[in-house]
C-alpha atoms as a PDB file:
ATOM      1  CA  UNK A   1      39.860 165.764 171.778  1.00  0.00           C
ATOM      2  CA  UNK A   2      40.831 164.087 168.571  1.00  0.00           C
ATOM      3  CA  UNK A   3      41.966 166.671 165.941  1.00  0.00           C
ATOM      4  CA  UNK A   4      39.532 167.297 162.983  1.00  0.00           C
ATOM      5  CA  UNK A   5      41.737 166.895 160.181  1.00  0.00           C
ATOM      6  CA  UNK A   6      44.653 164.468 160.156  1.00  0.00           C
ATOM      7  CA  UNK A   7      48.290 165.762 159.892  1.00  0.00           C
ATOM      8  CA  UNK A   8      49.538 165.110 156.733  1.00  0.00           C
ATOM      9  CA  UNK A   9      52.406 162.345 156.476  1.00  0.00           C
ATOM     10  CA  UNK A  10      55.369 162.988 154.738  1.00  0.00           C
ATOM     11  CA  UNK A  11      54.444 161.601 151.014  1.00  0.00           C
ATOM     12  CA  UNK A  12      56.081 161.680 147.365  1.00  0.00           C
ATOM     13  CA  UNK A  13      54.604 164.515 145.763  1.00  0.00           C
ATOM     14  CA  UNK A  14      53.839 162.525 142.180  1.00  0.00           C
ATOM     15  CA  UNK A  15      51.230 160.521 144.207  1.00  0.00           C
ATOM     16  CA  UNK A  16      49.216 163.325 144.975  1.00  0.00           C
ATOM     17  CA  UNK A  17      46.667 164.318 142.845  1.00  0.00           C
ATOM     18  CA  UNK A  18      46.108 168.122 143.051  1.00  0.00           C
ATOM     19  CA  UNK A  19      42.452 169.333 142.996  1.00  0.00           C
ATOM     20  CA  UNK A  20      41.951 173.176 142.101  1.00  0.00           C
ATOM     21  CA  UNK A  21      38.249 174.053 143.252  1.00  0.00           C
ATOM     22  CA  UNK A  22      36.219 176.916 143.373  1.00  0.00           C
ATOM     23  CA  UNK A  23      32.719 178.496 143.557  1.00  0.00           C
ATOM     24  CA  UNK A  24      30.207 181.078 142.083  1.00  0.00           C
ATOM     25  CA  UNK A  25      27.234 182.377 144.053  1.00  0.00           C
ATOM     26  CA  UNK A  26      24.013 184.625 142.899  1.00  0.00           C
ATOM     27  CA  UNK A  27      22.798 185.914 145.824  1.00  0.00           C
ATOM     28  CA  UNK A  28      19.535 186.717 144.473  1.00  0.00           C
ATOM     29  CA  UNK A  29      18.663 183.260 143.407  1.00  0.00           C
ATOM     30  CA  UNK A  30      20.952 181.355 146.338  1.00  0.00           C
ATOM     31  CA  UNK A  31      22.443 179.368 143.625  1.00  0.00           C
ATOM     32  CA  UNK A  32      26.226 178.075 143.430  1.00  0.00           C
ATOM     33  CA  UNK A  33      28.227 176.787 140.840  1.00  0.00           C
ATOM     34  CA  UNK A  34      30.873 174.190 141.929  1.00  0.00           C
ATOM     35  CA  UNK A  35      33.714 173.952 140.224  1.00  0.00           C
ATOM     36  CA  UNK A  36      37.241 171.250 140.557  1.00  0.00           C
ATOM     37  CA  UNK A  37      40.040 170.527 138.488  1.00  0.00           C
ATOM     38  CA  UNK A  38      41.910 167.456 139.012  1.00  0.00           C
ATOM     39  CA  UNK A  39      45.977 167.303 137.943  1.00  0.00           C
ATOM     40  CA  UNK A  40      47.910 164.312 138.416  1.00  0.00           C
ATOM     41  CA  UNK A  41      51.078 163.229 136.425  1.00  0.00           C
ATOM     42  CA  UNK A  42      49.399 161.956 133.636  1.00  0.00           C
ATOM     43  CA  UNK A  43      46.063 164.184 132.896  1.00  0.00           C
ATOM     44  CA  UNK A  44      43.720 166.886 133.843  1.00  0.00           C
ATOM     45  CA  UNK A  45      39.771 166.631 134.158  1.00  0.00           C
ATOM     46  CA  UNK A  46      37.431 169.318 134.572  1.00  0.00           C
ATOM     47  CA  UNK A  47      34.281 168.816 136.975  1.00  0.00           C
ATOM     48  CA  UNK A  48      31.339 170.766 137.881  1.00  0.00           C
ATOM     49  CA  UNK A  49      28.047 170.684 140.023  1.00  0.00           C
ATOM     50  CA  UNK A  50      25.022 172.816 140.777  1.00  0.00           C
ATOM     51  CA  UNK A  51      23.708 173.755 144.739  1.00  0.00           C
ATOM     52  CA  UNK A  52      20.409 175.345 145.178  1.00  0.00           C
ATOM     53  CA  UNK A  53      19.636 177.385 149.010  1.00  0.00           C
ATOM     54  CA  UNK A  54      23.218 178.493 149.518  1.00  0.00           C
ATOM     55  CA  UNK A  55      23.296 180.706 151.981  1.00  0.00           C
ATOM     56  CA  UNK A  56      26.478 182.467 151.631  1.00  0.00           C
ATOM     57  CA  UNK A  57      29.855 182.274 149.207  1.00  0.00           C
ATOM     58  CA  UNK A  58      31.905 180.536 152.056  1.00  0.00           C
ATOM     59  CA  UNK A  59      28.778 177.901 151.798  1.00  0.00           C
ATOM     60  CA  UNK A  60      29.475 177.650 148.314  1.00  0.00           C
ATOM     61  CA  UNK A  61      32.965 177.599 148.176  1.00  0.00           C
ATOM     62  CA  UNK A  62      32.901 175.026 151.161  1.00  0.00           C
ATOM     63  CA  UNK A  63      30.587 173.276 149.075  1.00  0.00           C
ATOM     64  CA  UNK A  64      32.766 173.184 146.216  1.00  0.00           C
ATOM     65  CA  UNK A  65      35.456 171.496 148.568  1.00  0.00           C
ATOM     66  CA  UNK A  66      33.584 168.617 149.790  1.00  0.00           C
ATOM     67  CA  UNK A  67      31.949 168.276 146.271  1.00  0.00           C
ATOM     68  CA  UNK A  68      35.148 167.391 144.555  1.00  0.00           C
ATOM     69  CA  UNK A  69      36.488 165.275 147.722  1.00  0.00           C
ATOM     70  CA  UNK A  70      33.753 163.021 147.431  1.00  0.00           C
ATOM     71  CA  UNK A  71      34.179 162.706 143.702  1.00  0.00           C
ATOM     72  CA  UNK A  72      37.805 162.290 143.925  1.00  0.00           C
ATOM     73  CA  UNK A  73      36.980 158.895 146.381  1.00  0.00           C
ATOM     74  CA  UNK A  74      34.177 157.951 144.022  1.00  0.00           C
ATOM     75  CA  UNK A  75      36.792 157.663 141.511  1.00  0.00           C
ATOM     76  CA  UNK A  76      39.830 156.308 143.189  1.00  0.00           C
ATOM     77  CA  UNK A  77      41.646 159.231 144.184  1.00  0.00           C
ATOM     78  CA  UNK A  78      42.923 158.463 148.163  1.00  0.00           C
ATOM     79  CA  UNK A  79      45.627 161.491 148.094  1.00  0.00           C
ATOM     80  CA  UNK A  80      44.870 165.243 147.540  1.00  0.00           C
ATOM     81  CA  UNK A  81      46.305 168.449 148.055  1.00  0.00           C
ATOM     82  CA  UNK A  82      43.391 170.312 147.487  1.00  0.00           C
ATOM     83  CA  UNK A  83      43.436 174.288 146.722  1.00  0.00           C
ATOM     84  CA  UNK A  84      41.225 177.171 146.836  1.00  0.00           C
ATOM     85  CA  UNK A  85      41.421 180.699 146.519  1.00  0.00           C
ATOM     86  CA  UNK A  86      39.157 181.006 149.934  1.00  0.00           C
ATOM     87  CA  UNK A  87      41.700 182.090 152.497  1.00  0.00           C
ATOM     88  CA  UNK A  88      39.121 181.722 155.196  1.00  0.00           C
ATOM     89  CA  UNK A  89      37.756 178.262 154.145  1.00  0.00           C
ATOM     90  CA  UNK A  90      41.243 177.001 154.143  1.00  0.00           C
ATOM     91  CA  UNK A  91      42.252 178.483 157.443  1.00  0.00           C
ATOM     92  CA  UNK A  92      39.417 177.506 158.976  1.00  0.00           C
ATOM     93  CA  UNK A  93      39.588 173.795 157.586  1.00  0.00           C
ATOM     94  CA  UNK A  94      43.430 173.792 158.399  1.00  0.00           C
ATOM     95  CA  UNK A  95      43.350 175.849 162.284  1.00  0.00           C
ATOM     96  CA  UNK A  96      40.067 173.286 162.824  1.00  0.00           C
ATOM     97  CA  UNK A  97      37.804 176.105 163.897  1.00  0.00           C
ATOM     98  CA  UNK A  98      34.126 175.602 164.227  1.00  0.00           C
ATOM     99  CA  UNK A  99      32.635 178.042 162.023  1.00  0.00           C
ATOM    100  CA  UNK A 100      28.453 177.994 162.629  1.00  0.00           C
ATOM    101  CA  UNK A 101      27.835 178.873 158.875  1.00  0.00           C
ATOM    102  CA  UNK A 102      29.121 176.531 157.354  1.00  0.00           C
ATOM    103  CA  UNK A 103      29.774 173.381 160.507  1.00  0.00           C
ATOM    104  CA  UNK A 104      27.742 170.562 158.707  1.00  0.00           C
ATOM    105  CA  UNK A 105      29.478 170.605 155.506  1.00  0.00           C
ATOM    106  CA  UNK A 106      32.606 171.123 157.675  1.00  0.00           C
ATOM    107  CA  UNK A 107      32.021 167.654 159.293  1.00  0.00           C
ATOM    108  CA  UNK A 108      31.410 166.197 156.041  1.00  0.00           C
ATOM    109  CA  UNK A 109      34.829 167.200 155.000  1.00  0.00           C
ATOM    110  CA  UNK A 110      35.841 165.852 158.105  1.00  0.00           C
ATOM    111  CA  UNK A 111      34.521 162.824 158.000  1.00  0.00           C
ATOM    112  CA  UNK A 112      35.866 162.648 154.250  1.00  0.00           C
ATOM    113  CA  UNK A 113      39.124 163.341 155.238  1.00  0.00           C
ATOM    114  CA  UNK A 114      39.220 160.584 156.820  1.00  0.00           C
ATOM    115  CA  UNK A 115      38.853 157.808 154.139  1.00  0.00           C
ATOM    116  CA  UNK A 116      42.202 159.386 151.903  1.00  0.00           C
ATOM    117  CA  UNK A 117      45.240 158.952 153.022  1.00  0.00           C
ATOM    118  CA  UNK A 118      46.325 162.358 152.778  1.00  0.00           C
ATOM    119  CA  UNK A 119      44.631 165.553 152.357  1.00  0.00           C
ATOM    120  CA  UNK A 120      46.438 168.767 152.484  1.00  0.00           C
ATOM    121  CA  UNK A 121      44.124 172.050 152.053  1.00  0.00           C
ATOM    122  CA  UNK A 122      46.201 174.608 150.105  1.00  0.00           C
ATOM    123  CA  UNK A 123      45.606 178.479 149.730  1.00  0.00           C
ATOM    124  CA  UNK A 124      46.407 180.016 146.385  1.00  0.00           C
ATOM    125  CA  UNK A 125      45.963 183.508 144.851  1.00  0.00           C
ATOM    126  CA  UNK A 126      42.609 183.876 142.858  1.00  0.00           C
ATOM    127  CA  UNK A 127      44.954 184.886 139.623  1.00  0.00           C
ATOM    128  CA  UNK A 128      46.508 180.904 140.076  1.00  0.00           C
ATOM    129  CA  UNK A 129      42.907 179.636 140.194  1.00  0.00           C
ATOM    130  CA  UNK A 130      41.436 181.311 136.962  1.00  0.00           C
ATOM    131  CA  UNK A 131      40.587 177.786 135.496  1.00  0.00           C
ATOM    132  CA  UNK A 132      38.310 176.552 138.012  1.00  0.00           C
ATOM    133  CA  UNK A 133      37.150 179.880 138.633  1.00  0.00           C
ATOM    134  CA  UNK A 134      35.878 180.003 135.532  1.00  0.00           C
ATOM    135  CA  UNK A 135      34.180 176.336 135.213  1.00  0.00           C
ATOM    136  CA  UNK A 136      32.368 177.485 138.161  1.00  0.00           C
ATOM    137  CA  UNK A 137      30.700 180.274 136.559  1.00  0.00           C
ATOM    138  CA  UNK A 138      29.747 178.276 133.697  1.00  0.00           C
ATOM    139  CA  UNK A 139      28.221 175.757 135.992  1.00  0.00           C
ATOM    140  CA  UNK A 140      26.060 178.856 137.395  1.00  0.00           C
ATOM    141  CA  UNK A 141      25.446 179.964 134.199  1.00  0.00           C
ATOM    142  CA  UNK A 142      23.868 176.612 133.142  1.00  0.00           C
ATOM    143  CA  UNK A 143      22.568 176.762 136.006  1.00  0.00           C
ATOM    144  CA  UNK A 144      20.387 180.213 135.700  1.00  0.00           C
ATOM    145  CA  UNK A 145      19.513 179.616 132.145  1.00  0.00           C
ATOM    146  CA  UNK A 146      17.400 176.277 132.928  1.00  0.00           C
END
């Protein structure tokens, strides 16, 4: 069986755009907020999207994650280490499980993967992800008030 996610290569750092994502769900409404950051050497963007009938916040933060892949190929972007403060998302995405919940936004980031030429998926501490934490809840907030 052919693995899910490609190994990473061995790759300069400064070509690798870092992507800081997150999510906020309202479980009474099933709406997310999706949000990304993208750093590279020379400048930082913020990005954010809405999702309506999320069932869950590993949905939403899975969401989140193939959200700002796609945008980062829209726009040019064919190396990532992307991060999240999901520690389940990003085992499961790195140990290739097959999680029901969330499996056919899984294969979309699967089949993402595969157009960059290197994607790492990163845990980090919610405290290091504060600023797209926080774009994420604005995006809900929008979100709620229309």
């Amino acid at each position: 069986m052919n693995p899910l996610i490609r190994p990473e290569p061995t790759l300069n750092y400064t070509a690798r755009c870092s992507i800081y994502t997150d999510a906020a769900w309202n479980s009474t409404t099933g709406c997310a907020g999706l949000g990304w950051i993208i750093d590279d050497r020379n400048s930082s963007s913020q990005h954010t999207a809405t999702s309506t009938f999320v069932s869950s916040p590993l949905m939403a933060e899975t969401l989140a994650v193939s959200t700002a892949m796609t945008f980062a190929l829209l726009h040019g972007i064919d190396s990532i280490s992307l991060f999240s403060d999901s520690q389940i998302l990003i085992k499961t995405l790195n140990r290739q499980e097959k999680k029901l919940e969330i499996y056919g936004v899984f294969c979309d980031i699967y089949h993402l993967s595969l157009s960059f030429k290197s994607v790492k998926f990163v845990f980090i501490p919610r405290a290091a992800n504060v600023r797209a934490d926080s774009i994420a809840k604005q995006a809900l907030w929008a979100l709620n008030q229309s």
